[in-house]
C-alpha atoms as a PDB file:
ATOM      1  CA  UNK A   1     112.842  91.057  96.817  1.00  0.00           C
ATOM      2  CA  UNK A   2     114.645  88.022  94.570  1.00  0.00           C
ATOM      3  CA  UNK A   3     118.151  89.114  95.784  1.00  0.00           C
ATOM      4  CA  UNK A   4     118.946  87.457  99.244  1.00  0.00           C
ATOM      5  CA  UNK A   5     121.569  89.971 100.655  1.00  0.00           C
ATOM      6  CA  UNK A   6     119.045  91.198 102.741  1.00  0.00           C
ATOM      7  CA  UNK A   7     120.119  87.914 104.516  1.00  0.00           C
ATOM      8  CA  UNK A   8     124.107  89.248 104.832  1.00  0.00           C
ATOM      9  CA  UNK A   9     123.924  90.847 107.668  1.00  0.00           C
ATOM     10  CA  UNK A  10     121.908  92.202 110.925  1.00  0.00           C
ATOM     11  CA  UNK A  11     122.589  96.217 109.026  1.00  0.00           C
ATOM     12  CA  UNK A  12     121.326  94.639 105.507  1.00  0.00           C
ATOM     13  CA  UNK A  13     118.095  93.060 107.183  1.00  0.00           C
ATOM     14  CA  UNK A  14     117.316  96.786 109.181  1.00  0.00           C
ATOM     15  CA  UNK A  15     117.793  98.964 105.852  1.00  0.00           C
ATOM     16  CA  UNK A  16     115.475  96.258 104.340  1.00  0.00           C
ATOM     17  CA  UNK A  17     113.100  96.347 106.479  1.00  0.00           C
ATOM     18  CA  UNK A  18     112.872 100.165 106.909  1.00  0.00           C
ATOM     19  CA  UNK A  19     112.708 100.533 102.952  1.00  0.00           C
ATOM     20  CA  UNK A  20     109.887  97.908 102.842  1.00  0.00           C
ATOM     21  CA  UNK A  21     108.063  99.477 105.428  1.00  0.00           C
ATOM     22  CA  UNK A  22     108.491 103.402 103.855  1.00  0.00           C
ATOM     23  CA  UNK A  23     107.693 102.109 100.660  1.00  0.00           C
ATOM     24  CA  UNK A  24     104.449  99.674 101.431  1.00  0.00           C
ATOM     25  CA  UNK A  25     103.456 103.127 103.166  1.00  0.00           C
ATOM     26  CA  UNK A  26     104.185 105.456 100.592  1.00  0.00           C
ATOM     27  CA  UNK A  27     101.914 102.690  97.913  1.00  0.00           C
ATOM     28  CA  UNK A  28      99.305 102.810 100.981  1.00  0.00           C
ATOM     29  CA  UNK A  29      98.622 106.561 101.571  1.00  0.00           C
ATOM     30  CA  UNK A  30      98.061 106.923  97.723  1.00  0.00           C
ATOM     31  CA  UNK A  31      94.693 105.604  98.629  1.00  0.00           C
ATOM     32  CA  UNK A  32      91.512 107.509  98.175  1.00  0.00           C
ATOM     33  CA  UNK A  33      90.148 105.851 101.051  1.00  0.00           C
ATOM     34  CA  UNK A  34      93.732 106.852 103.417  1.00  0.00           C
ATOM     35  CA  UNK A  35      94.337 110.029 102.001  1.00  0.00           C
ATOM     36  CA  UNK A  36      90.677 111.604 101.370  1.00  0.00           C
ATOM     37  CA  UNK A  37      88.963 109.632 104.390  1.00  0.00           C
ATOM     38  CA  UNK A  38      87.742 113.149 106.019  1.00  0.00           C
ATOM     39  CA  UNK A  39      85.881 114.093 103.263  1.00  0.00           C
ATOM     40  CA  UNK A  40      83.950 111.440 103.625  1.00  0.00           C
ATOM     41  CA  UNK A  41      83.929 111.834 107.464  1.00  0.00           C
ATOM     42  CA  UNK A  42      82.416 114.841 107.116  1.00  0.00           C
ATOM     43  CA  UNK A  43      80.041 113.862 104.860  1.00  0.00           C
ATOM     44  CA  UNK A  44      78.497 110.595 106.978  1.00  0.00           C
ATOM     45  CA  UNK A  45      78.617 112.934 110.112  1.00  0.00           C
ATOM     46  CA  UNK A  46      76.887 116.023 109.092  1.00  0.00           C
ATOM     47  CA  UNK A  47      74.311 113.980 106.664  1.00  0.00           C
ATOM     48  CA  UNK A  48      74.132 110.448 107.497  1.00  0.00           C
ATOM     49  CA  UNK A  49      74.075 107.462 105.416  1.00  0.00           C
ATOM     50  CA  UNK A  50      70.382 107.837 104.671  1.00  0.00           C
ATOM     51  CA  UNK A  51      70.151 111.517 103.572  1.00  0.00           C
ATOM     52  CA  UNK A  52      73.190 112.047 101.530  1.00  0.00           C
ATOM     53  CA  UNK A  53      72.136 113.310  98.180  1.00  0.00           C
ATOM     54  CA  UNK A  54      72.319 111.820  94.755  1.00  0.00           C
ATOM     55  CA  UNK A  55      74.707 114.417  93.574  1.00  0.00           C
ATOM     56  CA  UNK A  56      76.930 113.796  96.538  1.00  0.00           C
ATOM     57  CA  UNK A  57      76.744 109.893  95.995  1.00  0.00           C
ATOM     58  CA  UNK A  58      77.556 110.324  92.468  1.00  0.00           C
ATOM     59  CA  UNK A  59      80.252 113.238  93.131  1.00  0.00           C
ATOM     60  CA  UNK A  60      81.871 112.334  96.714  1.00  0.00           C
ATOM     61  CA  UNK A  61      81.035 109.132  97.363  1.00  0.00           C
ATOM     62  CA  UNK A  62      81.138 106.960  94.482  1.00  0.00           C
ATOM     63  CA  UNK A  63      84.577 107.843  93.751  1.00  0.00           C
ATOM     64  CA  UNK A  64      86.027 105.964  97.134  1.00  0.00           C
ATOM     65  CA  UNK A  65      83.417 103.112  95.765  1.00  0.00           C
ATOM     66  CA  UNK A  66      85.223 102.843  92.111  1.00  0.00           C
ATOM     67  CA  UNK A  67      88.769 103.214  93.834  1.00  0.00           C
ATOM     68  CA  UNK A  68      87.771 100.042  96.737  1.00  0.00           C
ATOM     69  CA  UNK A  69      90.184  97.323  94.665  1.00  0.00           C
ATOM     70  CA  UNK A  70      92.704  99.052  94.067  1.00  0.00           C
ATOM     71  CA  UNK A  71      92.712 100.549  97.539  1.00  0.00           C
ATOM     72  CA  UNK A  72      92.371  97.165  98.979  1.00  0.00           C
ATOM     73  CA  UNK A  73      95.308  96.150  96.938  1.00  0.00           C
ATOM     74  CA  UNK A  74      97.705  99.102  98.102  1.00  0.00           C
ATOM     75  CA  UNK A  75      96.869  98.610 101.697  1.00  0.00           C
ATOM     76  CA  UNK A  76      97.603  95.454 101.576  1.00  0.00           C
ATOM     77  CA  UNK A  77     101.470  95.929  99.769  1.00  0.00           C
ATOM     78  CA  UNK A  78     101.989  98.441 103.000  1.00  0.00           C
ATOM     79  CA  UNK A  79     100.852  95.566 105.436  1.00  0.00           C
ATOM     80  CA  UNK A  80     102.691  92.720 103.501  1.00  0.00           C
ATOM     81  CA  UNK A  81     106.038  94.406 103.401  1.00  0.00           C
ATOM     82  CA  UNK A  82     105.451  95.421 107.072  1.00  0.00           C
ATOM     83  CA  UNK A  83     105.304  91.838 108.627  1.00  0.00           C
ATOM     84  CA  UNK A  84     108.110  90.643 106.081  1.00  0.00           C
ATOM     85  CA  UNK A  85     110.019  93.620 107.954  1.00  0.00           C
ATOM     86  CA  UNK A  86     108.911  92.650 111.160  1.00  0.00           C
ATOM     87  CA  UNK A  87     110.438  88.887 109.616  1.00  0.00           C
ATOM     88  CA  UNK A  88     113.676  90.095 108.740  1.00  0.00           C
ATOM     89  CA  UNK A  89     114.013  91.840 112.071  1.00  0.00           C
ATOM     90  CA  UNK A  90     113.395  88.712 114.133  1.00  0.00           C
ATOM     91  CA  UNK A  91     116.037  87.242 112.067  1.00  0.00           C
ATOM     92  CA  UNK A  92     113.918  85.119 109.781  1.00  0.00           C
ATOM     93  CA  UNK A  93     113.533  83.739 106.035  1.00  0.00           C
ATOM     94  CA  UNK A  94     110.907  86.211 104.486  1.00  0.00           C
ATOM     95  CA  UNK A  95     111.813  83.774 100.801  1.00  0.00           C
ATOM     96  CA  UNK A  96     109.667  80.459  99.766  1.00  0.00           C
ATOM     97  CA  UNK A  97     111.753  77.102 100.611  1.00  0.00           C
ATOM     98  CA  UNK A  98     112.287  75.697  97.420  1.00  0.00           C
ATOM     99  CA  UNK A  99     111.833  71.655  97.471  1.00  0.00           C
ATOM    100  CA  UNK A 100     112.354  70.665  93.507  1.00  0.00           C
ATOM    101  CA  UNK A 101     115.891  71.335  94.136  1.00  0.00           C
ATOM    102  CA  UNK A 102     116.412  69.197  97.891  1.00  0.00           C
ATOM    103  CA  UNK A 103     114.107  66.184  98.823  1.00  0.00           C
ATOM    104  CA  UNK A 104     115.412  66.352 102.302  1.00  0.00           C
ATOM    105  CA  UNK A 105     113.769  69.764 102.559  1.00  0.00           C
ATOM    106  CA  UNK A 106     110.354  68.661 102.872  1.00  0.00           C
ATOM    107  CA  UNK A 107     110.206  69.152 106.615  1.00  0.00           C
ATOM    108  CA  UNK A 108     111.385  72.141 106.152  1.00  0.00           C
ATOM    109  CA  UNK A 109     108.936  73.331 103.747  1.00  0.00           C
ATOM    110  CA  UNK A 110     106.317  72.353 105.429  1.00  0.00           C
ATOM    111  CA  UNK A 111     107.075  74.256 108.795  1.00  0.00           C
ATOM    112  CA  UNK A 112     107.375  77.229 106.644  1.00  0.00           C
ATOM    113  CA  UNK A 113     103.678  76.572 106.287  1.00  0.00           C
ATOM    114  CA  UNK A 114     103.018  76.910 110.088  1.00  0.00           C
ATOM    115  CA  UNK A 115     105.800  78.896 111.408  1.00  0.00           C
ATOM    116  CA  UNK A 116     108.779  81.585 110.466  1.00  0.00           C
ATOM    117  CA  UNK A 117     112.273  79.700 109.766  1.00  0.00           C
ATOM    118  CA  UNK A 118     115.069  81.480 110.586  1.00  0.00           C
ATOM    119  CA  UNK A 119     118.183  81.813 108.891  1.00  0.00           C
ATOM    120  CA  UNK A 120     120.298  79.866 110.660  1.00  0.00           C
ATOM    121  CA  UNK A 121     117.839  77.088 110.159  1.00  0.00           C
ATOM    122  CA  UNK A 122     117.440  77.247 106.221  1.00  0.00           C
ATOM    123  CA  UNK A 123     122.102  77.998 106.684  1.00  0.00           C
ATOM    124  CA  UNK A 124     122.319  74.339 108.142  1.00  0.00           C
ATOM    125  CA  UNK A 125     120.591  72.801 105.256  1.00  0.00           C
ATOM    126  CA  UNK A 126     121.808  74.589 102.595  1.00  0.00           C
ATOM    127  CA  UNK A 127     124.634  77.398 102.622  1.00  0.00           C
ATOM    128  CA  UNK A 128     124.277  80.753 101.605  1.00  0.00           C
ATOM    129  CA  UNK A 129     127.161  81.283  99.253  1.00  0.00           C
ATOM    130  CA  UNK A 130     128.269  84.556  98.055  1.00  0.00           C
ATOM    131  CA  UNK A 131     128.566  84.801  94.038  1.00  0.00           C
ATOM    132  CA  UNK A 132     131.700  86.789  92.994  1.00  0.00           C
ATOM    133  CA  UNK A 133     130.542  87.478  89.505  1.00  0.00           C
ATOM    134  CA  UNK A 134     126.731  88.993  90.279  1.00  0.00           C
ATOM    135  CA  UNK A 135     127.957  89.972  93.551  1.00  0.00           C
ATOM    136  CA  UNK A 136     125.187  89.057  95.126  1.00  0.00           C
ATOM    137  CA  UNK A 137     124.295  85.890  98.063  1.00  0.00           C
ATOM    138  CA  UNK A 138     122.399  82.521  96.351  1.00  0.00           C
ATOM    139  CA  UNK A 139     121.035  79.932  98.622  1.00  0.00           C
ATOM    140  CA  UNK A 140     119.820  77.061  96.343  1.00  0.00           C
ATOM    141  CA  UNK A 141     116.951  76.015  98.539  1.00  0.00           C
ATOM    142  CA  UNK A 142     115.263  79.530  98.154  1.00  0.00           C
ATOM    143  CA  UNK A 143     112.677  80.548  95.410  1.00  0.00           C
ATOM    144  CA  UNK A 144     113.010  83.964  94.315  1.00  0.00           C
ATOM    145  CA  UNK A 145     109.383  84.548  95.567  1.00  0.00           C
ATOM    146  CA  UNK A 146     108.184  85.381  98.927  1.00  0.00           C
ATOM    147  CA  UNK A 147     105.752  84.473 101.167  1.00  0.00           C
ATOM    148  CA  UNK A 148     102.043  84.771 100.862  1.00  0.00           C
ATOM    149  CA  UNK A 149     100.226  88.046 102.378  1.00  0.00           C
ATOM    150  CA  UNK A 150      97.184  85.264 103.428  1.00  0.00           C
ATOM    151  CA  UNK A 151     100.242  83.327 105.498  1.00  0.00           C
ATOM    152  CA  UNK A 152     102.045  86.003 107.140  1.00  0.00           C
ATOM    153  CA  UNK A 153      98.999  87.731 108.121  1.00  0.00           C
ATOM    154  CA  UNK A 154      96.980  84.731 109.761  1.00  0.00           C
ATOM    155  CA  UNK A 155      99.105  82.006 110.776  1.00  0.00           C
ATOM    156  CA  UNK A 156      99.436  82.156 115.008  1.00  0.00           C
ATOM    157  CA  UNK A 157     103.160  81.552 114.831  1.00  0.00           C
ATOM    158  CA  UNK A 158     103.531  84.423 112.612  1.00  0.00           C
ATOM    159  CA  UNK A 159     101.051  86.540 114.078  1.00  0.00           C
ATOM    160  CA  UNK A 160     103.410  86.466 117.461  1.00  0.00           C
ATOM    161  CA  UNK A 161     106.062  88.173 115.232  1.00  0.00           C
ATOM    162  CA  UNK A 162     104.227  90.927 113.975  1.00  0.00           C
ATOM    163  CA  UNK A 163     102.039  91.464 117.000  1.00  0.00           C
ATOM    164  CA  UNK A 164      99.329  93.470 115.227  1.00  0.00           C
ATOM    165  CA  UNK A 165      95.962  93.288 117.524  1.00  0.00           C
ATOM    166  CA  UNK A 166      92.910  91.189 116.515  1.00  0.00           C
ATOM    167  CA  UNK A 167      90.792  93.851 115.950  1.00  0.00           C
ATOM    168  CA  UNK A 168      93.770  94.958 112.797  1.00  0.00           C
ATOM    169  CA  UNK A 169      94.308  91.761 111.818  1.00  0.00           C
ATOM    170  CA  UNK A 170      90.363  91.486 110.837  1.00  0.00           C
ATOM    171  CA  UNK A 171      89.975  94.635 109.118  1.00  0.00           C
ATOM    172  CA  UNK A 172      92.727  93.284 107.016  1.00  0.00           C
ATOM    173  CA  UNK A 173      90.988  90.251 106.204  1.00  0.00           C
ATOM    174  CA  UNK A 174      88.161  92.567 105.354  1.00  0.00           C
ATOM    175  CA  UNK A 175      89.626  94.231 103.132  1.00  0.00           C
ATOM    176  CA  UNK A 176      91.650  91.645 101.359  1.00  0.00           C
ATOM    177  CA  UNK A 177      88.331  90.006 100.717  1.00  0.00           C
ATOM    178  CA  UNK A 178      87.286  93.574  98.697  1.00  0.00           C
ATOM    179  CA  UNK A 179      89.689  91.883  95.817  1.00  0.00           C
ATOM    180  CA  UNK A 180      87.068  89.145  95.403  1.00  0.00           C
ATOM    181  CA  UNK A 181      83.994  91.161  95.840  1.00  0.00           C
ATOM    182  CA  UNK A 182      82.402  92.667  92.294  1.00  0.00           C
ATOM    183  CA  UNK A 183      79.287  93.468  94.452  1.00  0.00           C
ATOM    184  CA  UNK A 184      78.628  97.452  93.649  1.00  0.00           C
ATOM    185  CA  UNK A 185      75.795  97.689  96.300  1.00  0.00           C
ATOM    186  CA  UNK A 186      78.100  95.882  98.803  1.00  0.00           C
ATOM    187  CA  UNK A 187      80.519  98.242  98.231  1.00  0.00           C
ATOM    188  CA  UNK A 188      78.343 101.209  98.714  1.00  0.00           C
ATOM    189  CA  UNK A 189      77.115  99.982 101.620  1.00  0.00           C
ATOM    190  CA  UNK A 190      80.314  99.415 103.442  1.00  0.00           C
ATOM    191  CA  UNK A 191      81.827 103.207 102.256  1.00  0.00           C
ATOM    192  CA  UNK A 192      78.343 104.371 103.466  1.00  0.00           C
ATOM    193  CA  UNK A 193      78.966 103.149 106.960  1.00  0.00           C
ATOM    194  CA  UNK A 194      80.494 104.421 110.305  1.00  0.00           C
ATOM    195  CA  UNK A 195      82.395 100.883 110.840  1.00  0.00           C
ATOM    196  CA  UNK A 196      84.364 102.064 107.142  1.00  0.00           C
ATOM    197  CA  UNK A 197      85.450 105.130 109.356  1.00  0.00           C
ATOM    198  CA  UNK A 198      86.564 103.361 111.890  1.00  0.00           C
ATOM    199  CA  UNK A 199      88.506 100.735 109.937  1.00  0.00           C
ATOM    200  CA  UNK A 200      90.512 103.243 108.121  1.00  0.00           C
ATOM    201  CA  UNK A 201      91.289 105.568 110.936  1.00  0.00           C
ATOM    202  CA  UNK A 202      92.751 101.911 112.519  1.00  0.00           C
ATOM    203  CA  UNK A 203      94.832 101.543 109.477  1.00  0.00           C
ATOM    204  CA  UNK A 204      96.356 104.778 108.809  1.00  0.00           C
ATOM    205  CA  UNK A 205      97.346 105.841 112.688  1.00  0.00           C
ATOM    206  CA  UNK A 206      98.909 102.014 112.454  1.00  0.00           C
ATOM    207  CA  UNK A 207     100.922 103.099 108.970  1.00  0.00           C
ATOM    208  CA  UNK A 208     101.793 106.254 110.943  1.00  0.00           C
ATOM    209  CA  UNK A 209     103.170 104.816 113.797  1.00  0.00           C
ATOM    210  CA  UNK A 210     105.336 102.115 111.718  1.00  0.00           C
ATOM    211  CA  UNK A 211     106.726 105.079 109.282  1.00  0.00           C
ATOM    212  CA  UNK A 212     107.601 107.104 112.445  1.00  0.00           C
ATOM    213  CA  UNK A 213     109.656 104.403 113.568  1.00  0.00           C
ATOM    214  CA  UNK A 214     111.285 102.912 110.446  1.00  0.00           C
ATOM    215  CA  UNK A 215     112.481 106.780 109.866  1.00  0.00           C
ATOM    216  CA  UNK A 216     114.339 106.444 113.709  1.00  0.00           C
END
């Protein structure tokens, strides 16, 4: 997302955010732990995380165990693009304020720390000009990077944009915590449990409902 003609118009910023939402999903439900969670459903409810067998563990189970970090990373490209969507349809910058290039956009920069800036904001400080020969719209006081997952996902004045409950928002945290975790027995503990159940089945009826409304 280094081209800023998502920025162009209201149309641009919808299509954007419907692609970024159908995409993040279609990275997310490659999961194991999306796509193959009632196998493992099955397995806790008819056996129980004490009596499962050690060709089950090894066969069934340890394969959602060796697939947890890059799970953890997919879910979280779904969830990422999702409240950049959500950004984009409220009108706001989803791109890092760049400050090497402006000193006077210190202030902004650092409200981009606690809150979204919108467009019309980052427009009074610095134009967005349309280049004729790449075809494409520049803003000099915009990185080509975008914001951080961490941010978007936490901060309260972002949170009121993307609206996703507290219960969602903690899971997330959970599992974006899995990419700094090299614990096996953690691991197996946590697939081993009904709370792992009852994450997922959060996640995926949430990546449902967004997919059935981006395709609207």
């Amino acid at each position: 997302m280094n081209q800023l003609n998502i920025y162009s118009s209201p149309n641009s910023a919808r299509s954007a955010a419907s692609n970024l939402i159908i995409y993040g999903a279609s990275i997310a439900k490659r999961s194991k732990i999306l796509s193959e969670i009632d196998q493992l459903d099955y397995l806790l409810r008819t056996h129980g995380s004490k009596n499962i067998s050690e060709n089950d563990v090894k066969n069934i189970v340890m394969p959602y165990v060796f697939e947890a970090l890059i799970d953890s990373i997919r879910i979280g490209v779904f969830f990422e693009n999702y409240i950049k969507a959500k950004l984009l349809l409220n009108h706001c910058i989803v791109h890092n304020i760049d400050q090497s290039i402006l000193v006077d956009v210190k202030l902004l920069l650092k409200d981009q720390k606690k809150r979204p800036l919108t467009i019309d904001e980052v427009h009074k400080t610095s134009n967005f000009e349309f280049d004729e020969v790449n075809k494409v719209i520049t803003n000099k006081i915009l990185k080509p990077t975008t914001l951080s997952y961490s941010l978007i996902l936490n901060k309260p004045a972002y949170r009121k944009i993307h609206e996703m409950e507290e219960v969602l928002v903690t899971i997330l945290n959970e599992f974006n915590q899995y990419r700094n975790r090299l614990h096996l027995h953690h691991e197996l503990s946590y697939v081993l449990s009904s709370k792992m159940i009852k994450d997922v089945k959060v996640i995926n009826e949430f990546i449902d409902d967004a997919i059935n409304l981006a395709v609207k």
